[in-house]
N, C-alpha and C. Protein backbone atom coordinates (compact mmCIF):
# COMPACT_ATOMS: atom_id res chain seq x y z
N UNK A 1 60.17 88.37 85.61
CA UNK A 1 61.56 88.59 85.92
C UNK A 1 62.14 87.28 86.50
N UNK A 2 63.55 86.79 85.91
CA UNK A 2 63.87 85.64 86.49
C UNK A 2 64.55 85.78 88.13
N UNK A 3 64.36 85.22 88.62
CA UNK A 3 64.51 85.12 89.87
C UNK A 3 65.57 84.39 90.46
N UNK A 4 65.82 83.04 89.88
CA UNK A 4 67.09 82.36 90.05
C UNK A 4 67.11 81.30 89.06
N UNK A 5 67.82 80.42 88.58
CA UNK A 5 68.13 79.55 87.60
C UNK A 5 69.18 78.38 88.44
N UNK A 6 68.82 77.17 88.03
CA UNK A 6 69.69 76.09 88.65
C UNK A 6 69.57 75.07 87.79
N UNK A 7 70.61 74.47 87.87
CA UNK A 7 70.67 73.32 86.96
C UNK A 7 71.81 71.84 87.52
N UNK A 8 71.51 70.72 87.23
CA UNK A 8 72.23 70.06 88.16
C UNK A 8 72.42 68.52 87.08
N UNK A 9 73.24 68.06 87.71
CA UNK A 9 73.80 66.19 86.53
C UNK A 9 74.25 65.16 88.05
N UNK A 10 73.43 64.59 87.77
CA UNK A 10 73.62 63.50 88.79
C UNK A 10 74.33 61.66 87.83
N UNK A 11 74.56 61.78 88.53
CA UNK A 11 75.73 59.97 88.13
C UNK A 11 74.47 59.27 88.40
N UNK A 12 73.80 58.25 87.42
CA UNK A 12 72.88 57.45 87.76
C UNK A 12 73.77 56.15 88.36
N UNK A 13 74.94 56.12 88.38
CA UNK A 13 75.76 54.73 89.00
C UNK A 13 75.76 55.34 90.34
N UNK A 14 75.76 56.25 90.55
CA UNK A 14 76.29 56.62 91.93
C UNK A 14 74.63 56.97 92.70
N UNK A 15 73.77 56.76 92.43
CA UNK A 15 72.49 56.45 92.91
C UNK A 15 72.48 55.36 93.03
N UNK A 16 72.59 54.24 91.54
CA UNK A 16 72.39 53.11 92.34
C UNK A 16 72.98 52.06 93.21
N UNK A 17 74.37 53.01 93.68
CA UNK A 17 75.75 52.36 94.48
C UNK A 17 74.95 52.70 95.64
N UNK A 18 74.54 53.71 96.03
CA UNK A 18 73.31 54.14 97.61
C UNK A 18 72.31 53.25 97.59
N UNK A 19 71.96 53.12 96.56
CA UNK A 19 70.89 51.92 96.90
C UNK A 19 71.12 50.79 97.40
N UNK A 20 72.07 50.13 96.71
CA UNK A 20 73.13 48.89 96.97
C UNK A 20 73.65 48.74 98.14
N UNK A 21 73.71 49.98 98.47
CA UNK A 21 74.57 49.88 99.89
C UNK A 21 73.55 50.21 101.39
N UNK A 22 72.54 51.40 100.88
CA UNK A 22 71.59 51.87 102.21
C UNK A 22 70.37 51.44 101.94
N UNK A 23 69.63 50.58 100.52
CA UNK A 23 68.03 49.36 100.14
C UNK A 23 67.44 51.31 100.47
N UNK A 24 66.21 51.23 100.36
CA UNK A 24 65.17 51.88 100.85
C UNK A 24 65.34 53.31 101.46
N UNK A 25 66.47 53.54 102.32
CA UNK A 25 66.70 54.46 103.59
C UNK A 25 67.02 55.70 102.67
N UNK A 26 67.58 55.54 101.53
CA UNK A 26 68.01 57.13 100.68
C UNK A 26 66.86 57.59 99.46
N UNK A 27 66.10 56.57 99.31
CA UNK A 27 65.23 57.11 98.38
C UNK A 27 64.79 57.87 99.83
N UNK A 28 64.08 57.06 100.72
CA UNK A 28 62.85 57.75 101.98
C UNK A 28 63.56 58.98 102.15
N UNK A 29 64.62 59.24 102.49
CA UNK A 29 65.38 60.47 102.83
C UNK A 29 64.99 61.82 101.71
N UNK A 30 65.23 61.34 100.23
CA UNK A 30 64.77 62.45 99.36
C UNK A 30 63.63 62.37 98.98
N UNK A 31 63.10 61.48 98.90
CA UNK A 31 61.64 61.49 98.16
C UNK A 31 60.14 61.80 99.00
N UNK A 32 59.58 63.16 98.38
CA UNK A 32 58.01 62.92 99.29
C UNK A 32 57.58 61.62 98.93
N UNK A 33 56.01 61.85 99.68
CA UNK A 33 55.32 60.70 99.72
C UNK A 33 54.65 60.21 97.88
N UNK A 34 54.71 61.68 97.55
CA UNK A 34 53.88 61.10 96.19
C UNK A 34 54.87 60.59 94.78
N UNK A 35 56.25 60.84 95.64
CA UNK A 35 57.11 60.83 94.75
C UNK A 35 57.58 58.92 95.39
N UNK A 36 57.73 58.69 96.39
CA UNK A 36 58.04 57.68 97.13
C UNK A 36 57.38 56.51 96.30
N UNK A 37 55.95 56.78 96.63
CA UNK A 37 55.24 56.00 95.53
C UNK A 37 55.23 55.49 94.44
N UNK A 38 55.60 56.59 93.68
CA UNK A 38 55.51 56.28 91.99
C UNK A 38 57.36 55.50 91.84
N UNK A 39 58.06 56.17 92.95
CA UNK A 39 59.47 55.10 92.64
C UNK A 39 59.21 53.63 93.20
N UNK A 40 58.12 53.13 93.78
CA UNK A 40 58.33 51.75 94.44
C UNK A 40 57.76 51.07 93.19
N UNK A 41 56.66 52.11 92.26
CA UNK A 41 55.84 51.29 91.43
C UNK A 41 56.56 51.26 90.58
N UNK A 42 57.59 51.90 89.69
CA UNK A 42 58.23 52.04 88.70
C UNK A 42 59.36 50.76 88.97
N UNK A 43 60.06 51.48 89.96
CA UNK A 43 60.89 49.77 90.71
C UNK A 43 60.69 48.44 90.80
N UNK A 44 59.91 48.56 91.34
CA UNK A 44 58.66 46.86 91.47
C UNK A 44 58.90 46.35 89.66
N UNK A 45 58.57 47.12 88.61
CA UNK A 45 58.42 46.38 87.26
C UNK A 45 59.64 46.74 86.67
N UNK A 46 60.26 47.72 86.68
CA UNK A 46 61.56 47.81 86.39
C UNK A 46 62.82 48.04 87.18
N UNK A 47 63.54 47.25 87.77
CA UNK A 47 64.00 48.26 88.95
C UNK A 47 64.96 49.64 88.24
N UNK A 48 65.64 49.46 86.77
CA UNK A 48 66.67 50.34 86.18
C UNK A 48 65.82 51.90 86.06
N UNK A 49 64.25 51.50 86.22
CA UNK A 49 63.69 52.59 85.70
C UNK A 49 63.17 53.55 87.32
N UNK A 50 63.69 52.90 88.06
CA UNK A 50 63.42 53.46 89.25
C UNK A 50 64.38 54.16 89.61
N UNK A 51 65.55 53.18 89.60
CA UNK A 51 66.45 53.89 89.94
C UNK A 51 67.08 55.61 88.76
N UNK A 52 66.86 55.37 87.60
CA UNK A 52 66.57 56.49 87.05
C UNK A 52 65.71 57.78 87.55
N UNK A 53 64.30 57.11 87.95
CA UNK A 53 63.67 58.22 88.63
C UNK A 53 64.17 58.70 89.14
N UNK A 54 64.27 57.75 90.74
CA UNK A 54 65.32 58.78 91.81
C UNK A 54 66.22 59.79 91.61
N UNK A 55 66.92 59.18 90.28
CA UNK A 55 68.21 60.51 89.69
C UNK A 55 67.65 61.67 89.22
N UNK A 56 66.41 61.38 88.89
CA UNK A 56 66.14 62.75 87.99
C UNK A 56 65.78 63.39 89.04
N UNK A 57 64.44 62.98 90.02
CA UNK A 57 64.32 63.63 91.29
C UNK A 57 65.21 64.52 91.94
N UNK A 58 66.63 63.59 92.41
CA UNK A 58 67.17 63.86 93.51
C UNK A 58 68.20 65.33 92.59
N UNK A 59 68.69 64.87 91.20
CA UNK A 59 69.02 66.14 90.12
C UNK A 59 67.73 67.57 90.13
N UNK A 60 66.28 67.26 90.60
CA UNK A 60 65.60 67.84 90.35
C UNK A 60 65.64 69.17 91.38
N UNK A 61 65.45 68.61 92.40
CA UNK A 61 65.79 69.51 93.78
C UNK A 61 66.91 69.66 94.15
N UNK A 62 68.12 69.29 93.60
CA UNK A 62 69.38 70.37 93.52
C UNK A 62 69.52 71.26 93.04
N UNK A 63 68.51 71.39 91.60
CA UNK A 63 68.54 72.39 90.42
C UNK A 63 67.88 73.46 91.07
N UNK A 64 66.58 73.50 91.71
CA UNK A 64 65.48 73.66 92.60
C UNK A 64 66.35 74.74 93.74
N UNK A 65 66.90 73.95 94.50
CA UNK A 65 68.02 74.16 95.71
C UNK A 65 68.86 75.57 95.53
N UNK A 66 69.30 75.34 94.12
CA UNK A 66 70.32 76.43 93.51
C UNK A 66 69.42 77.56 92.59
N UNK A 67 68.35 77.32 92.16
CA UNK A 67 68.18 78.56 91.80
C UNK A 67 67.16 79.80 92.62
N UNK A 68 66.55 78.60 93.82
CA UNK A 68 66.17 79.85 95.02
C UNK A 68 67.20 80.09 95.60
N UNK A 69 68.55 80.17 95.36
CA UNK A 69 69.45 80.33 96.45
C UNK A 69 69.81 80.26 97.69
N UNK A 70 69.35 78.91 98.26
CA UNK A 70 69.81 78.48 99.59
C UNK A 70 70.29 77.38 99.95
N UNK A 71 69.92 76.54 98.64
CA UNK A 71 70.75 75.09 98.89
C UNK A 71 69.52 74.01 99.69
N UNK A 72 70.31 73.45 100.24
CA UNK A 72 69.69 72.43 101.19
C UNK A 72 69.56 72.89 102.79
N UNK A 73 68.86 74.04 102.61
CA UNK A 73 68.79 74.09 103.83
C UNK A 73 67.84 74.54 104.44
N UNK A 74 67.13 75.05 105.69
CA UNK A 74 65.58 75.04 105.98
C UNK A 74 65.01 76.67 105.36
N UNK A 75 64.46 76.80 104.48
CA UNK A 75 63.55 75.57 104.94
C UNK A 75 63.36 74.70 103.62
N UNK A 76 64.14 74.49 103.05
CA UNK A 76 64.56 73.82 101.61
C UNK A 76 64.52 72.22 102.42
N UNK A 77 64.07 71.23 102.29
CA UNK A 77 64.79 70.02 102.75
C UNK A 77 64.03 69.41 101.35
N UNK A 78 64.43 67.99 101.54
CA UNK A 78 64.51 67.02 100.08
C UNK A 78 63.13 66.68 100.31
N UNK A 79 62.25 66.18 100.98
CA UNK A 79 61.10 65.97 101.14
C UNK A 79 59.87 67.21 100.91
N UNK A 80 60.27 67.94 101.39
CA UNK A 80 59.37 69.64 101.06
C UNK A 80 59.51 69.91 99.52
N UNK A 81 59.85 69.34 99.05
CA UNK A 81 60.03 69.91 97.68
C UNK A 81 59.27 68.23 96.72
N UNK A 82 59.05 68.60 95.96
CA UNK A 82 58.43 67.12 95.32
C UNK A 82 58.19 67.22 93.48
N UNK A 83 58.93 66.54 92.74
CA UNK A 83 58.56 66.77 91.66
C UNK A 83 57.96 65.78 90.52
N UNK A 84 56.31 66.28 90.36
CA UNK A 84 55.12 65.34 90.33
C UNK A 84 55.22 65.42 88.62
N UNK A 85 54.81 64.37 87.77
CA UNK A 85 54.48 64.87 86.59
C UNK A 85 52.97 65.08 86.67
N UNK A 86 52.34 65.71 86.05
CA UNK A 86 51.30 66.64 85.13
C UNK A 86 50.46 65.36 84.47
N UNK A 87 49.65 65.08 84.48
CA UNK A 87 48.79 64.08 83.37
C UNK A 87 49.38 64.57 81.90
N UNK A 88 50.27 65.41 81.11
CA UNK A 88 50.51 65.44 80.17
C UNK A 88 51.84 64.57 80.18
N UNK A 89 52.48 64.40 81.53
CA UNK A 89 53.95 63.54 81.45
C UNK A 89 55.21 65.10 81.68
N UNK A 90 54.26 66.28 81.97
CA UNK A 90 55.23 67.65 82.25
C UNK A 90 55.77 67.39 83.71
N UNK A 91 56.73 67.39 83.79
CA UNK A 91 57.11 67.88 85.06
C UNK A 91 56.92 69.03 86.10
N UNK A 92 56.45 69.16 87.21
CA UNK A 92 56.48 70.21 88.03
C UNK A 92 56.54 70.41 89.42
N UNK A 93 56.70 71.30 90.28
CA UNK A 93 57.09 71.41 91.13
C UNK A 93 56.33 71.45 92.52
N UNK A 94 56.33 70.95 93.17
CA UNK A 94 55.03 71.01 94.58
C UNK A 94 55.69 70.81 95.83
N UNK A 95 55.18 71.87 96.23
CA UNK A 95 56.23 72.17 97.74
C UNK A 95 55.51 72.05 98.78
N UNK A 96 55.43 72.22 99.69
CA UNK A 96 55.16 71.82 101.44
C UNK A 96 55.31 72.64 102.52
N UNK A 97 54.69 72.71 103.41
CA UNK A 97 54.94 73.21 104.64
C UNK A 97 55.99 74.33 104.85
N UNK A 98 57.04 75.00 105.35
CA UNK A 98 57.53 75.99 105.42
C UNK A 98 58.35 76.07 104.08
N UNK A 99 58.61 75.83 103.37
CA UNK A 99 59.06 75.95 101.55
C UNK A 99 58.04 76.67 100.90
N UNK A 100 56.95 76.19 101.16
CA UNK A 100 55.31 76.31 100.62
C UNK A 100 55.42 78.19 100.58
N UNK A 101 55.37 77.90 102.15
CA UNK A 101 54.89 79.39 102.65
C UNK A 101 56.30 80.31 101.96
N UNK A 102 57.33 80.07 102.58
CA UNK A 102 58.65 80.80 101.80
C UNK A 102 58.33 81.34 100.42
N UNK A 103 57.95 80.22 99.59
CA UNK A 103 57.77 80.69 98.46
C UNK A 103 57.00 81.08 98.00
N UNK A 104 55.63 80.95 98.39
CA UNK A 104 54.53 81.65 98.41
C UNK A 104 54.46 83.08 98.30
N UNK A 105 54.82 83.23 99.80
CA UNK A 105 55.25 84.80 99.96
C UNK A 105 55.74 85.72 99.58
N UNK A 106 56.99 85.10 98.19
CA UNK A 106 57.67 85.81 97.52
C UNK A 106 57.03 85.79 96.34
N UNK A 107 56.00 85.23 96.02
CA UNK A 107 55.18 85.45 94.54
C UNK A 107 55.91 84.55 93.79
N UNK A 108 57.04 83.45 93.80
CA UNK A 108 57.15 82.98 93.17
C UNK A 108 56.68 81.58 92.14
N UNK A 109 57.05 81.38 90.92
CA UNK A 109 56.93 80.36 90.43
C UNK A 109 57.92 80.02 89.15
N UNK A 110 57.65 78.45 89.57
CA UNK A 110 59.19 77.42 88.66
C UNK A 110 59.09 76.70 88.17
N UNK A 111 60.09 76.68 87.10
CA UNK A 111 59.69 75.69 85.86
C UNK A 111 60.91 74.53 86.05
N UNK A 112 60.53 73.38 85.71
CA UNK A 112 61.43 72.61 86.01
C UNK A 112 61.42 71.43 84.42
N UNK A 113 62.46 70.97 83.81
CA UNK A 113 62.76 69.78 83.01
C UNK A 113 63.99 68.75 83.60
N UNK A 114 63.91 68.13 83.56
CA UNK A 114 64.08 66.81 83.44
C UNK A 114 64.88 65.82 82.66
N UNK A 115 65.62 64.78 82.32
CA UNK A 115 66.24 63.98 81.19
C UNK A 115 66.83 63.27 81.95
N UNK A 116 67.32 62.04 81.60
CA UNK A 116 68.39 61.10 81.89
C UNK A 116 68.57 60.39 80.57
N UNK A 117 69.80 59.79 80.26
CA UNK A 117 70.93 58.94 79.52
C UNK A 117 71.13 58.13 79.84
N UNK A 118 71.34 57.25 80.09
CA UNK A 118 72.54 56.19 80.20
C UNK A 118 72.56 56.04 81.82
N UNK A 119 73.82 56.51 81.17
CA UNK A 119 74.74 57.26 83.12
C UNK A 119 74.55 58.37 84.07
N UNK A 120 74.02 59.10 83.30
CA UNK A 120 72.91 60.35 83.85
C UNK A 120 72.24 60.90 83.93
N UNK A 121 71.49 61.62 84.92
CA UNK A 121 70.18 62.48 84.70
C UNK A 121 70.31 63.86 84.78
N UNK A 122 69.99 64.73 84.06
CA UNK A 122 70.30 65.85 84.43
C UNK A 122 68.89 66.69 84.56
N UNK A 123 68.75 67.92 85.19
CA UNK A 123 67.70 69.01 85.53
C UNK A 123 68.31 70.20 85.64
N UNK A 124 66.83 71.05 84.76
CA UNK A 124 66.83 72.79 84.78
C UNK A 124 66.23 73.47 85.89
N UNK A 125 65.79 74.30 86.78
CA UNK A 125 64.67 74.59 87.12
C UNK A 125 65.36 76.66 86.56
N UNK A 126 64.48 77.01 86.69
CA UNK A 126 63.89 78.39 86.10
C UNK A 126 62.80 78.85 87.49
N UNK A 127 63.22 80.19 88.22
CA UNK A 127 62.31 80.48 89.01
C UNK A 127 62.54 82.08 88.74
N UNK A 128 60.60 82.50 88.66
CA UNK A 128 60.24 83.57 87.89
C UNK A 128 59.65 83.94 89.23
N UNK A 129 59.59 85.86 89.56
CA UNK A 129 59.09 86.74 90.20
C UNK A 129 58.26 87.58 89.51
N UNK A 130 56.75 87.78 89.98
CA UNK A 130 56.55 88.83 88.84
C UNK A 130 56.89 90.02 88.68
């Protein structure tokens, strides 16, 4: 049974205008640690392809945000939520500490995709109850 559905389009200019303006301080703000990572390494050799990441990310857990229905708020935060790819290059979802348990508890699980263009990135997520 679906549970909630979210979907979200982020401006990849308007990510990298935050960057431009706050360096470092807004990825750290949304990104876990394993996600933090893979944007410094992606950055470091490309920076366009980093800053893409971040969009799809930060599109990822809005989508995320909206289809458990609570948004950004606790125990939802941008760091508790993390979206890792899969050794196949799948996207998915890995949560944390009171998110973890929240969602846990409710039996749930979520599917999440991914894309960016150009100028934007956009994300699905899909969250199923059994």
């Amino acid at each position: 049974m679906i549970y909630g559905i979210g979907t979200d389009i982020c401006d990849v200019r308007r990510i990298r205008a935050t960057l431009e303006r706050n360096g470092d301080r807004f990825a750290e703000k949304v990104l876990g640690p394993t996600e933090l990572a893979t944007w410094r390494q992606r950055g470091e050799r490309w920076p366009e392809r980093g800053v893409r990441y971040l969009a799809t990310r930060f599109s990822a857990k809005e989508a995320f945000s909206k289809a458990v229905g609570m948004g950004i708020r606790m125990p939802m935060t941008w760091r508790s939520c993390e979206i890792i790819n899969l050794p196949s290059g799948q996207p998915t979802i890995v949560l944390h500490g009171a998110l973890k348990a929240w969602f846990e508890q409710r039996q749930l699980s979520a599917h999440v995709t991914v894309t960016d263009e150009s100028d934007y990135a956009a994300s699905f997520v899909v969250v199923e109850k059994p």
